[in-house]
Protein backbone atom coordinates (compact mmCIF):
# COMPACT_ATOMS: atom_id res chain seq x y z
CA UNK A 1 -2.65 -22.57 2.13
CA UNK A 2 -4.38 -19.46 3.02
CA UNK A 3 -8.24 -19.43 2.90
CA UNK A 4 -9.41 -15.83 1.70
CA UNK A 5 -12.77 -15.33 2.30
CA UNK A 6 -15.38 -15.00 -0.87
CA UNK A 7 -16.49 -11.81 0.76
CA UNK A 8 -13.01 -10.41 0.73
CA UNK A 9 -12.12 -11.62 -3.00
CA UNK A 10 -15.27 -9.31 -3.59
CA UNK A 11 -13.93 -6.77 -2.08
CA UNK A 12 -10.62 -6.81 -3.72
CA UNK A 13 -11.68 -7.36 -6.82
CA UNK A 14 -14.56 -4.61 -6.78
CA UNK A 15 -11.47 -2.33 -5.42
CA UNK A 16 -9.08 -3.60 -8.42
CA UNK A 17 -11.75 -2.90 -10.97
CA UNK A 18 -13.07 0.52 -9.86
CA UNK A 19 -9.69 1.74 -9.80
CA UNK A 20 -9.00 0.22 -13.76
CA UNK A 21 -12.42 1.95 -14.70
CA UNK A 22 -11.78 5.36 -13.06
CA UNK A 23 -8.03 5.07 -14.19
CA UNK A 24 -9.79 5.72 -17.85
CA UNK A 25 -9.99 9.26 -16.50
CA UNK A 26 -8.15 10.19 -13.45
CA UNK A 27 -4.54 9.76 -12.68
CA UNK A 28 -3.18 6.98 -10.78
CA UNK A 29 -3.24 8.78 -7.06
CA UNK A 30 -6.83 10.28 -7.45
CA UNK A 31 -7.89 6.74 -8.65
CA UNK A 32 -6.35 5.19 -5.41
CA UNK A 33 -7.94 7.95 -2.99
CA UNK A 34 -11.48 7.13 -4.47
CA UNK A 35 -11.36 3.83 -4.34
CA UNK A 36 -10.62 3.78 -0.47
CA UNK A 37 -13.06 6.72 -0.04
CA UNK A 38 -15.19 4.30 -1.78
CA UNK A 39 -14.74 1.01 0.24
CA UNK A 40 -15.09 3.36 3.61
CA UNK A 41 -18.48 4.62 2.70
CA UNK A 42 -20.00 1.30 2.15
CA UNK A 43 -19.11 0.32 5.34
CA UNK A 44 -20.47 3.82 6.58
CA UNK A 45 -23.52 2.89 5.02
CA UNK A 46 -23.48 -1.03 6.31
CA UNK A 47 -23.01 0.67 9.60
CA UNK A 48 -26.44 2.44 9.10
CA UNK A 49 -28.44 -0.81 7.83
CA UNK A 50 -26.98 -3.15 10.00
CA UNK A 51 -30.47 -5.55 10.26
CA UNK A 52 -29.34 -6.24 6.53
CA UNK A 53 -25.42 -5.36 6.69
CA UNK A 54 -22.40 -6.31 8.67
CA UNK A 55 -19.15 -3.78 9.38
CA UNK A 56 -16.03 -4.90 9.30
CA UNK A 57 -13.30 -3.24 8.74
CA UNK A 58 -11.43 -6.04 6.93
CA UNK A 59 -13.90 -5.21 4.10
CA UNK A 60 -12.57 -1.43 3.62
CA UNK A 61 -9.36 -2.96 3.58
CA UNK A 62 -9.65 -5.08 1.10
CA UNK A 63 -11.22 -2.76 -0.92
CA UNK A 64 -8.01 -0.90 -1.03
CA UNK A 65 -6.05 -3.36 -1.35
CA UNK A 66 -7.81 -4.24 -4.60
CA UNK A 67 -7.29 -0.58 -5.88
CA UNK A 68 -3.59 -1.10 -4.46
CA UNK A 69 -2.62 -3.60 -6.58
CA UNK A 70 -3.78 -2.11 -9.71
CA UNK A 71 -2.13 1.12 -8.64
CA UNK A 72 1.22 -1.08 -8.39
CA UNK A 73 0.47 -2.40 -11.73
CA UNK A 74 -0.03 0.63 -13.47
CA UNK A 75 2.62 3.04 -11.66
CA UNK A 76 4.70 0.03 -12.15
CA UNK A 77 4.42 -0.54 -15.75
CA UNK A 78 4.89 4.00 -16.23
CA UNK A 79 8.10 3.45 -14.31
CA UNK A 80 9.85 0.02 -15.67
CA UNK A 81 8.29 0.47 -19.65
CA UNK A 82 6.97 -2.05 -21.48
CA UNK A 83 4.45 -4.45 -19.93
CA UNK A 84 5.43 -5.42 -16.06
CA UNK A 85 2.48 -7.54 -15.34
């Protein structure tokens, strides 16, 4: 079984629930774009404080990925109907 890193469940889920919060407001595609914006400048910043930060790039990724998957969820649910989680 795949080991996911606790770091990158962080990631994904800070990504999943910026995008539910934001979705409150936005529509879907702006949502998506801010949450990768998002997950990009934290590693600009981690690039900039690097005695207390580490880059990596897997990070930004799963960020998006988090913001992704709700993006599926909700797109997915406008499209099918009904409840597609």
């Amino acid at each position: 079984m795949l080991k996911v890193p606790q770091d990158k469940q962080m990631h994904f889920l800070t990504g999943a629930l910026l995008f539910a919060m934001l979705n409150v407001f936005l529509f879907e595609p702006f949502c998506l774009v801010i949450v990768v914006v998002v997950g990009l400048a934290k590693e600009v910043y981690d690039h900039f404080n690097r005695d207390k930060h580490c880059v990596e790039a897997l990070d930004a990724i799963s960020t998006a990925l988090g913001g992704l998957f709700m993006w599926v969820l909700v797109y997915g649910r406008s499209v099918f109907g009904g409840t597609f989680a």
